[in-house]
PDB file of N, CA and C in Angstrom:
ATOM      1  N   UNK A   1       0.857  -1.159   0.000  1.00  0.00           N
ATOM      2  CA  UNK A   1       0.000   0.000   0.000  1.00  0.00           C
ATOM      3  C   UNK A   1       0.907   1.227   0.000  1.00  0.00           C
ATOM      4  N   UNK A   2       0.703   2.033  -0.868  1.00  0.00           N
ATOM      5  CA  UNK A   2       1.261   3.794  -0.469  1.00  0.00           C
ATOM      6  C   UNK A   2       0.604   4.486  -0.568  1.00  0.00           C
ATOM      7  N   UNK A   3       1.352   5.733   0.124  1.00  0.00           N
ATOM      8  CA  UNK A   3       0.757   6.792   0.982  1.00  0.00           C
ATOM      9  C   UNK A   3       1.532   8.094  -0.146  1.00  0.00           C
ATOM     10  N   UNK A   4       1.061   8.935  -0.885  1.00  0.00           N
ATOM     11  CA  UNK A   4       1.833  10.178  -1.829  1.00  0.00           C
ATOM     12  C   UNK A   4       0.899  11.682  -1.660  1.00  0.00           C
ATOM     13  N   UNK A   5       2.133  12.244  -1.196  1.00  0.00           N
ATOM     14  CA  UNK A   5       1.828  13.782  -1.245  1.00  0.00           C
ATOM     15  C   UNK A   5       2.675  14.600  -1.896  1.00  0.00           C
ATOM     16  N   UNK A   6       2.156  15.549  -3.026  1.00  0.00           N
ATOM     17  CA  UNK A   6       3.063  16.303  -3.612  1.00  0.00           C
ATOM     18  C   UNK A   6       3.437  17.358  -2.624  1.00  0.00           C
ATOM     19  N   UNK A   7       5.050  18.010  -2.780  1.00  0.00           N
ATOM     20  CA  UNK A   7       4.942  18.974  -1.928  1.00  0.00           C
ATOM     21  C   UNK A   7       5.512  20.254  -2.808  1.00  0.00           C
ATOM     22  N   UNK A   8       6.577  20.391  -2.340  1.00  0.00           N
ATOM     23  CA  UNK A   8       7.817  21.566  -3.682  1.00  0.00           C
ATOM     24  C   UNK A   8       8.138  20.851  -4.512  1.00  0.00           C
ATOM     25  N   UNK A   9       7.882  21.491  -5.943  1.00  0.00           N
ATOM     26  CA  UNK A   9       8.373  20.366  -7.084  1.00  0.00           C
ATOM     27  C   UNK A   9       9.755  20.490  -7.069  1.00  0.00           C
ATOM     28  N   UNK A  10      10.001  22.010  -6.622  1.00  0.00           N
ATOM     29  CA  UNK A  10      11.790  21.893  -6.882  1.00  0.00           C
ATOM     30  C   UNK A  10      12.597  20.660  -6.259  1.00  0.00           C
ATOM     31  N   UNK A  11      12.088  19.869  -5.277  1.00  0.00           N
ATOM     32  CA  UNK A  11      12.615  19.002  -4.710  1.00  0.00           C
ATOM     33  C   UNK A  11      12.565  17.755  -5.126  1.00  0.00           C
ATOM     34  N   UNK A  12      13.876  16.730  -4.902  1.00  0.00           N
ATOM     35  CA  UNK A  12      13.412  15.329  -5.290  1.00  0.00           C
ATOM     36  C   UNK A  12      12.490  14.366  -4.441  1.00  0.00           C
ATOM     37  N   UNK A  13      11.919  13.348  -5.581  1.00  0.00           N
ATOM     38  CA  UNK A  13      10.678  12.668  -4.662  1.00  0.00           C
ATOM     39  C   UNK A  13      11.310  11.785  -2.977  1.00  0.00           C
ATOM     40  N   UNK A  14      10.681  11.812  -2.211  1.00  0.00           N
ATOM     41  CA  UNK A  14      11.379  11.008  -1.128  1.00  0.00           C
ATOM     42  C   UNK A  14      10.754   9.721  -1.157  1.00  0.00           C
ATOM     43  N   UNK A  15      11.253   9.317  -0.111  1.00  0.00           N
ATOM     44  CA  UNK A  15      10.581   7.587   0.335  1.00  0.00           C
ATOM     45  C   UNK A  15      10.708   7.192   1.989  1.00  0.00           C
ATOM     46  N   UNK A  16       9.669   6.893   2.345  1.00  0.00           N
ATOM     47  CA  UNK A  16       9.570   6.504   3.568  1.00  0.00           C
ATOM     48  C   UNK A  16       8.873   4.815   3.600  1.00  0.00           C
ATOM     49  N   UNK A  17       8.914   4.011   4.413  1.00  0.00           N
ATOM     50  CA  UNK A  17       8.549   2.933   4.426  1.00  0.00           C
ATOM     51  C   UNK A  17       8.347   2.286   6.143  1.00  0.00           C
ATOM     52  N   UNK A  18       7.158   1.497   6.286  1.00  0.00           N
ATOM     53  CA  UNK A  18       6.785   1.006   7.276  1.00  0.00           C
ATOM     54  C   UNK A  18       6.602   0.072   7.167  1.00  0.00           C
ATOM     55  N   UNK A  19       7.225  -0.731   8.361  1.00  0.00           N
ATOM     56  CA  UNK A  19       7.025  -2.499   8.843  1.00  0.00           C
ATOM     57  C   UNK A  19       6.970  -2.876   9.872  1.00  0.00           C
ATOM     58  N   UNK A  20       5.380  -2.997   9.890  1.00  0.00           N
ATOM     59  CA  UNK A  20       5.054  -3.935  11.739  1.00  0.00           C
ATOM     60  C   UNK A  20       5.854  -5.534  11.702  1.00  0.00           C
ATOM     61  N   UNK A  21       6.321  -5.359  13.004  1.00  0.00           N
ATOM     62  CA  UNK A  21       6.685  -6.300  13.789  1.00  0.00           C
ATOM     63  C   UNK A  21       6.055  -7.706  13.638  1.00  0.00           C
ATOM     64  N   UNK A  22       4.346  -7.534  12.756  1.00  0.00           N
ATOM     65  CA  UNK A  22       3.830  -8.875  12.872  1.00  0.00           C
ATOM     66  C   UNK A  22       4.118  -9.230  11.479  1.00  0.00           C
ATOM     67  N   UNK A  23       4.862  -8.720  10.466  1.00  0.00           N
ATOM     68  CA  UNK A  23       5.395  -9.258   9.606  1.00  0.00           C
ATOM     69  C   UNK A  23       6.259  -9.952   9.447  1.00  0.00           C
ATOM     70  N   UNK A  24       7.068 -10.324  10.487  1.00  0.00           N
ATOM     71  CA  UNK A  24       8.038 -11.385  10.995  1.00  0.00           C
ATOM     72  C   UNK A  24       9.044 -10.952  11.506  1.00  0.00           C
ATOM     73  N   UNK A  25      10.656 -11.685  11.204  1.00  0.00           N
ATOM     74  CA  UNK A  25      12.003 -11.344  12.489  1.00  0.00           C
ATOM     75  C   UNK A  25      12.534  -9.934  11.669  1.00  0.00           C
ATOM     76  N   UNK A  26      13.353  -9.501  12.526  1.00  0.00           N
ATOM     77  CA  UNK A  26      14.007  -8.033  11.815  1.00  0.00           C
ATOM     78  C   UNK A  26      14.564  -8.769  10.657  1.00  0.00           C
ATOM     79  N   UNK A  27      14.974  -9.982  10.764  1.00  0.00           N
ATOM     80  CA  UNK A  27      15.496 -10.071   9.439  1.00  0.00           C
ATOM     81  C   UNK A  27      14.606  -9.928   8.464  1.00  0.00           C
ATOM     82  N   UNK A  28      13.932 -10.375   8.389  1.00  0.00           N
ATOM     83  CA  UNK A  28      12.790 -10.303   7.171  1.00  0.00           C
ATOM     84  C   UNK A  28      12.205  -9.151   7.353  1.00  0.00           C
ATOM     85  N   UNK A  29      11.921  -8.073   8.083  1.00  0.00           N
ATOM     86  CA  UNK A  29      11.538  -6.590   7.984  1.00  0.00           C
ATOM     87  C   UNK A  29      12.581  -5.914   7.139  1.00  0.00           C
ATOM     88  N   UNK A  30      13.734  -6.710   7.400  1.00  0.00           N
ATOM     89  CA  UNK A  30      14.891  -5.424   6.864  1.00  0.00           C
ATOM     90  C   UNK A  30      15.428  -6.036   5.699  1.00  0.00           C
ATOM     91  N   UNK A  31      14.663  -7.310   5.749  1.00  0.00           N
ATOM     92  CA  UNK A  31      15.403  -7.729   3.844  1.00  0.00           C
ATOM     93  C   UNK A  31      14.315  -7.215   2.993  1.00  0.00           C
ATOM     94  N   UNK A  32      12.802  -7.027   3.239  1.00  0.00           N
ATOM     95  CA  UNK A  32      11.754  -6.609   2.558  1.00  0.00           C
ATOM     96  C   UNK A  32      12.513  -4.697   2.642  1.00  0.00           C
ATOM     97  N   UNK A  33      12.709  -4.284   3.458  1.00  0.00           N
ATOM     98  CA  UNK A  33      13.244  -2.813   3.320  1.00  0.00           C
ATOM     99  C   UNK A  33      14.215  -2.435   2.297  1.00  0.00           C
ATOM    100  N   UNK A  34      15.406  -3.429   2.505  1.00  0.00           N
ATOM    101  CA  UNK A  34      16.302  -3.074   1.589  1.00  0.00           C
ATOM    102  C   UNK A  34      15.787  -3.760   0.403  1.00  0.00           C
ATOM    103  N   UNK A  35      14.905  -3.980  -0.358  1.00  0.00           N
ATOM    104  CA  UNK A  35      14.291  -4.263  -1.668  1.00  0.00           C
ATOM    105  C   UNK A  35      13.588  -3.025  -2.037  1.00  0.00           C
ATOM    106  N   UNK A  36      12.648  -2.635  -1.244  1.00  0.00           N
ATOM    107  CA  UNK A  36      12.000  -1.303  -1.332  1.00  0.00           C
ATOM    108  C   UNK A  36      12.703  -0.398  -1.667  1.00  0.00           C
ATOM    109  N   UNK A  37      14.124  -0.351  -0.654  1.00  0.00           N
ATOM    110  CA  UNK A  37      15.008   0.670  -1.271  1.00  0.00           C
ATOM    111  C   UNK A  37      15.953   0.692  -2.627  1.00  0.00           C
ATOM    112  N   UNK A  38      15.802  -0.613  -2.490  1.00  0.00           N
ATOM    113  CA  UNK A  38      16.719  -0.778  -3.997  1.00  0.00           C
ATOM    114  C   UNK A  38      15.660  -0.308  -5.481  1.00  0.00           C
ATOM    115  N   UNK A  39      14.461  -0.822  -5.028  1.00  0.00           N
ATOM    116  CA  UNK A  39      13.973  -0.612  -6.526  1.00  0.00           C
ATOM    117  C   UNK A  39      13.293   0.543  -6.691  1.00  0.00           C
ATOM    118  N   UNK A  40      13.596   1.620  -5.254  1.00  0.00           N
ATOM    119  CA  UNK A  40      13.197   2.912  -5.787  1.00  0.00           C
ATOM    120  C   UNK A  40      14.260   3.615  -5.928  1.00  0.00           C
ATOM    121  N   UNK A  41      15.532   3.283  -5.745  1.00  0.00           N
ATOM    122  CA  UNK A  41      16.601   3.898  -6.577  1.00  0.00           C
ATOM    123  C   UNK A  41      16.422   4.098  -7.896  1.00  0.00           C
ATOM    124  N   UNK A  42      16.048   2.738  -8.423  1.00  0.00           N
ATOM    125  CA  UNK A  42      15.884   2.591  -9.980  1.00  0.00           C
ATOM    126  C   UNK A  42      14.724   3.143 -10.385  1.00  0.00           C
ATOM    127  N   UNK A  43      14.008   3.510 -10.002  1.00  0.00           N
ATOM    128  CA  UNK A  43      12.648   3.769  -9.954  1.00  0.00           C
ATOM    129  C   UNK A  43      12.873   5.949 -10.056  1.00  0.00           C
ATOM    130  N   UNK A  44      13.402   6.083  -8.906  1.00  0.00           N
ATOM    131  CA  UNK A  44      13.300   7.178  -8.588  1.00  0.00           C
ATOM    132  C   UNK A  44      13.845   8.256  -9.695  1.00  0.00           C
ATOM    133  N   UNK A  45      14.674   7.962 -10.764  1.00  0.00           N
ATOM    134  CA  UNK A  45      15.240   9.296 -11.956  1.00  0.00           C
ATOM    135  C   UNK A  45      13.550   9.738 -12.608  1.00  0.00           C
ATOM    136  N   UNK A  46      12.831   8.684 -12.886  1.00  0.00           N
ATOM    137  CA  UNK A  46      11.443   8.452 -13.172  1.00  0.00           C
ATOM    138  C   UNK A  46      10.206   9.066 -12.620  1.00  0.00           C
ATOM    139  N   UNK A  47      10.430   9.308 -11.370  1.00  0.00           N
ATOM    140  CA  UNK A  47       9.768  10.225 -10.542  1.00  0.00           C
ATOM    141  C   UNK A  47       9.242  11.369 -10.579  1.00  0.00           C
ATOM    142  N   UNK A  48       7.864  12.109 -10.454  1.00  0.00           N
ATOM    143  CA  UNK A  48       7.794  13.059 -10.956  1.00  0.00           C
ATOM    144  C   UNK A  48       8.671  13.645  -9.767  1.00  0.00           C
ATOM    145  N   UNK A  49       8.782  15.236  -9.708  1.00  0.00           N
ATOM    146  CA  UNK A  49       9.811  15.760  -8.252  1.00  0.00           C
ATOM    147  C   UNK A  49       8.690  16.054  -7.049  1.00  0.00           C
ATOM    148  N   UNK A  50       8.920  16.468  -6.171  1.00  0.00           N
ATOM    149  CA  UNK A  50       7.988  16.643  -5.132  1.00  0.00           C
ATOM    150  C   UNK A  50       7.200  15.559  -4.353  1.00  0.00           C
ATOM    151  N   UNK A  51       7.201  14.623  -4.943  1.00  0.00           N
ATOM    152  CA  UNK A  51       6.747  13.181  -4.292  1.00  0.00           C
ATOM    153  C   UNK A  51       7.450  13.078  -2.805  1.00  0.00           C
ATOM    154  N   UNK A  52       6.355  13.085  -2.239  1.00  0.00           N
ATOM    155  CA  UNK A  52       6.700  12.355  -0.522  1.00  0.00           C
ATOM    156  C   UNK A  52       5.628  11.274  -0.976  1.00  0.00           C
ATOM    157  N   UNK A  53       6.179   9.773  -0.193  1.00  0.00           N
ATOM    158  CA  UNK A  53       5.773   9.166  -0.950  1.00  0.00           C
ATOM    159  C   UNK A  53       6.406   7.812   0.679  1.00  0.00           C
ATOM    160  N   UNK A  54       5.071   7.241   1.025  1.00  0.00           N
ATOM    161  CA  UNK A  54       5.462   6.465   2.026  1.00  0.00           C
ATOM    162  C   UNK A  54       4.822   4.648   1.839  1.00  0.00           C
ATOM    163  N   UNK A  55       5.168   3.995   2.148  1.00  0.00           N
ATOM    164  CA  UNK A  55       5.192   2.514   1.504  1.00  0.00           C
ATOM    165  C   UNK A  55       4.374   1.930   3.068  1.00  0.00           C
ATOM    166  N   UNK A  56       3.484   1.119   3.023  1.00  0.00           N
ATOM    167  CA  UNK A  56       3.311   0.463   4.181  1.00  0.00           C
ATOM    168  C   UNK A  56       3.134  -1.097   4.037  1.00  0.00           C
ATOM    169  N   UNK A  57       3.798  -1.716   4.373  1.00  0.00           N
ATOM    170  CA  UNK A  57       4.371  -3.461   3.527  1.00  0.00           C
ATOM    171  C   UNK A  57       3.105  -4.218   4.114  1.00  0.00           C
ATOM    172  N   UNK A  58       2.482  -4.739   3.641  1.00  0.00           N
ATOM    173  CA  UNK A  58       1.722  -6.139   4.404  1.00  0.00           C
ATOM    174  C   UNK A  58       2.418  -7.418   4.003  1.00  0.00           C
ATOM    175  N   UNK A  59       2.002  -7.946   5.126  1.00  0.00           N
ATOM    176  CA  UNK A  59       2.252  -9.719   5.255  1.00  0.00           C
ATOM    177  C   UNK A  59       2.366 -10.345   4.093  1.00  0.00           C
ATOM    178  N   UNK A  60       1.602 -10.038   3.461  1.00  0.00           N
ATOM    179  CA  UNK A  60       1.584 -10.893   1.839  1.00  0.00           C
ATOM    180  C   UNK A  60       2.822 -10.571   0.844  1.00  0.00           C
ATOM    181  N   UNK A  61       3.752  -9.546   1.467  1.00  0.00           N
ATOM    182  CA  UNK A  61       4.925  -9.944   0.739  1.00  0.00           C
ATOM    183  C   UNK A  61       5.776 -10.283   1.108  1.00  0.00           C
ATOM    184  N   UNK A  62       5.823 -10.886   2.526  1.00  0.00           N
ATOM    185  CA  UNK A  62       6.698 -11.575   2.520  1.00  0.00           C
ATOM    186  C   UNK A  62       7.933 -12.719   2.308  1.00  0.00           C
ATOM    187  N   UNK A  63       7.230 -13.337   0.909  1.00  0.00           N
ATOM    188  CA  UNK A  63       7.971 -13.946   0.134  1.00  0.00           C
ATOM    189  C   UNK A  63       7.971 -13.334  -0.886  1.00  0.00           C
ATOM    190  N   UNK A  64       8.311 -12.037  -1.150  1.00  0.00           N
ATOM    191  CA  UNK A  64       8.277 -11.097  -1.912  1.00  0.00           C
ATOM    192  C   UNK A  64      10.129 -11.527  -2.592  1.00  0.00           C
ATOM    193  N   UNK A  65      10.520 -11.805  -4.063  1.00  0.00           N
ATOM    194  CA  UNK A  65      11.764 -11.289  -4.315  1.00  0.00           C
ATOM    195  C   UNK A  65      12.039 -10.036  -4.890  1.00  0.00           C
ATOM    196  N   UNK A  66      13.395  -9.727  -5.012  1.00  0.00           N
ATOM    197  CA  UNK A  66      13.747  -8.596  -5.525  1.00  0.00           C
ATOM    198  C   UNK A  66      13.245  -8.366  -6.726  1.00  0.00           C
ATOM    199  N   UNK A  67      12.969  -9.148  -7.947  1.00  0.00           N
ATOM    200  CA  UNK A  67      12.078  -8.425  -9.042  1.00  0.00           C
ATOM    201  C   UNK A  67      10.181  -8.386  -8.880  1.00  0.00           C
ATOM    202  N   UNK A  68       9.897  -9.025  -8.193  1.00  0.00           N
ATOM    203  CA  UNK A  68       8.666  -9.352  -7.555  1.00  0.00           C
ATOM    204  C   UNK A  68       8.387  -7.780  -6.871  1.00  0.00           C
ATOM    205  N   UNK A  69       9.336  -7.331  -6.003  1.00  0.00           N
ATOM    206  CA  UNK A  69       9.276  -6.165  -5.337  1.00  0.00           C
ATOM    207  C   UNK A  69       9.507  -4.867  -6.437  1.00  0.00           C
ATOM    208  N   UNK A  70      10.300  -4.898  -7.203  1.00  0.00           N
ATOM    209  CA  UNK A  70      10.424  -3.526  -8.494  1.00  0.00           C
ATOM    210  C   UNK A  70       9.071  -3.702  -8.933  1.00  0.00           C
ATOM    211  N   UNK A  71       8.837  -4.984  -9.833  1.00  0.00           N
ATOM    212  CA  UNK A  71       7.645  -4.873 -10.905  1.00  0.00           C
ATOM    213  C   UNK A  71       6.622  -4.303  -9.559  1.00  0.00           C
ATOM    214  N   UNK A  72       6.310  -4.526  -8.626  1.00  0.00           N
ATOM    215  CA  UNK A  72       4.854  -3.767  -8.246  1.00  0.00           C
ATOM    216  C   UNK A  72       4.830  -2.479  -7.724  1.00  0.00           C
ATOM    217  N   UNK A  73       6.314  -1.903  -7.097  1.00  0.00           N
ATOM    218  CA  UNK A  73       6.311  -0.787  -6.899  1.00  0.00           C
ATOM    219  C   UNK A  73       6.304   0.092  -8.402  1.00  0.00           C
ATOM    220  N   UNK A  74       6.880  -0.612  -9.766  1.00  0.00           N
ATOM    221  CA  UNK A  74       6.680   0.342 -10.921  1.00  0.00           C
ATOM    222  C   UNK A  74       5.261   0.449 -10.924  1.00  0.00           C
ATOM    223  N   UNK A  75       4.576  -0.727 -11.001  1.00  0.00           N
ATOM    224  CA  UNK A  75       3.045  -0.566 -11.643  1.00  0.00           C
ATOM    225  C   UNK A  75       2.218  -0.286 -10.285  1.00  0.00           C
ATOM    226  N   UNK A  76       2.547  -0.123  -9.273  1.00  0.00           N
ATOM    227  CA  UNK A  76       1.644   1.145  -8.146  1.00  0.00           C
ATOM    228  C   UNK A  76       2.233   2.365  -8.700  1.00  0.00           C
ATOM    229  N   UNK A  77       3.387   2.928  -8.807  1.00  0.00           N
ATOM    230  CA  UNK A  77       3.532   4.065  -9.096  1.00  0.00           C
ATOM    231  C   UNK A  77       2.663   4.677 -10.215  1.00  0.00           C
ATOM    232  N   UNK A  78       2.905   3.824 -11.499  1.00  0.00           N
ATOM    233  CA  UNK A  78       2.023   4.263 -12.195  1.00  0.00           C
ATOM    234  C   UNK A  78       1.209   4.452 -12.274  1.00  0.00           C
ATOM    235  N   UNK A  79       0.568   3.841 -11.611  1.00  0.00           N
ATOM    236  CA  UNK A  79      -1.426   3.849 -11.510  1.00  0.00           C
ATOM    237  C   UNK A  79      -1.694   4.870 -10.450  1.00  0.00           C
ATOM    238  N   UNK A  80      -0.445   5.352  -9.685  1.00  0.00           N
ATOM    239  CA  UNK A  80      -0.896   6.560  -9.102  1.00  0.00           C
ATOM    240  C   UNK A  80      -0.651   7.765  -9.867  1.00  0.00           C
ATOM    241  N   UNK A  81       0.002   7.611 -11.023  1.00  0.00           N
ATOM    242  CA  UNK A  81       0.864   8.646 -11.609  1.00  0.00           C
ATOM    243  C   UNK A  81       1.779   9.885 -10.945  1.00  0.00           C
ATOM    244  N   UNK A  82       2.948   8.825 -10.597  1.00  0.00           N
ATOM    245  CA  UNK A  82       3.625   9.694  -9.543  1.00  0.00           C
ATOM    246  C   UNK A  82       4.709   9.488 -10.804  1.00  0.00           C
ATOM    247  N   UNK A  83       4.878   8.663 -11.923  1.00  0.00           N
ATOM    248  CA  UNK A  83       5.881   8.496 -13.043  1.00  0.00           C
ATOM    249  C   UNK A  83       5.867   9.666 -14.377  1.00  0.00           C
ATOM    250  N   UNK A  84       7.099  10.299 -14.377  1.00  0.00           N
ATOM    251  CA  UNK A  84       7.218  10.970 -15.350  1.00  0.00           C
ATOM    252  C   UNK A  84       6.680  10.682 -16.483  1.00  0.00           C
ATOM    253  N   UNK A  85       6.090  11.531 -17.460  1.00  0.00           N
ATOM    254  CA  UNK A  85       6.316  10.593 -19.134  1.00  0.00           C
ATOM    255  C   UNK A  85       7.551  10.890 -19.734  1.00  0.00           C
ATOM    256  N   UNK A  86       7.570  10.181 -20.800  1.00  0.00           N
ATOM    257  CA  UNK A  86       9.120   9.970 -21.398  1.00  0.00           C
ATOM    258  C   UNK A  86       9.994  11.581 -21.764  1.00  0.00           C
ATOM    259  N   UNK A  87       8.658  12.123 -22.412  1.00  0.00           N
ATOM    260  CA  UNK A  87       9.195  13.607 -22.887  1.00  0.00           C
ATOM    261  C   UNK A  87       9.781  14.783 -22.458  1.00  0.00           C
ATOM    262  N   UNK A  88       9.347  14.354 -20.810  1.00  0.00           N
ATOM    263  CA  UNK A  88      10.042  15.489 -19.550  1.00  0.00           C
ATOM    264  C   UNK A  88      11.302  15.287 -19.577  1.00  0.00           C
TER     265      UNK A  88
END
């Protein structure tokens, strides 16, 4: 699920992310985190600017892999249209 608020466009989009405890051990909170963060690196040149932009993980991805985790953060982004088009 995410959470997006535009704020100053002059600024780049951010990322925040949340993970309850009943999603399992820190390990698995913080291997689902560092996926989140990886594929909004790649994600983020793409971004429109001004995006605050916060992630809240449920249970159901927890067997989430690393391309499993990009492909749905691209296609939530999009469907929120927080993604540049090509021409900008």
């Amino acid at each position: 699920m995410i959470f997006y608020l535009f704020g100053e466009e002059n600024k780049p989009a951010r990322l925040g992310i949340t993970v309850t405890k009943s999603f399992g051990t820190a390990v698995r909170r913080n291997r689902i985190k560092r996926y989140i963060r990886e594929s909004f690196r790649h994600i983020h040149p793409h971004l429109k600017s001004g995006a605050d932009i916060v992630i809240n993980v449920h249970r159901l991805a927890d067997d989430f892999t690393q391309k499993q985790v990009f492909d749905t953060l691209s296609s939530l982004f999009l469907k929120a249209g927080l993604t540049r088009a090509e021409t900008d």
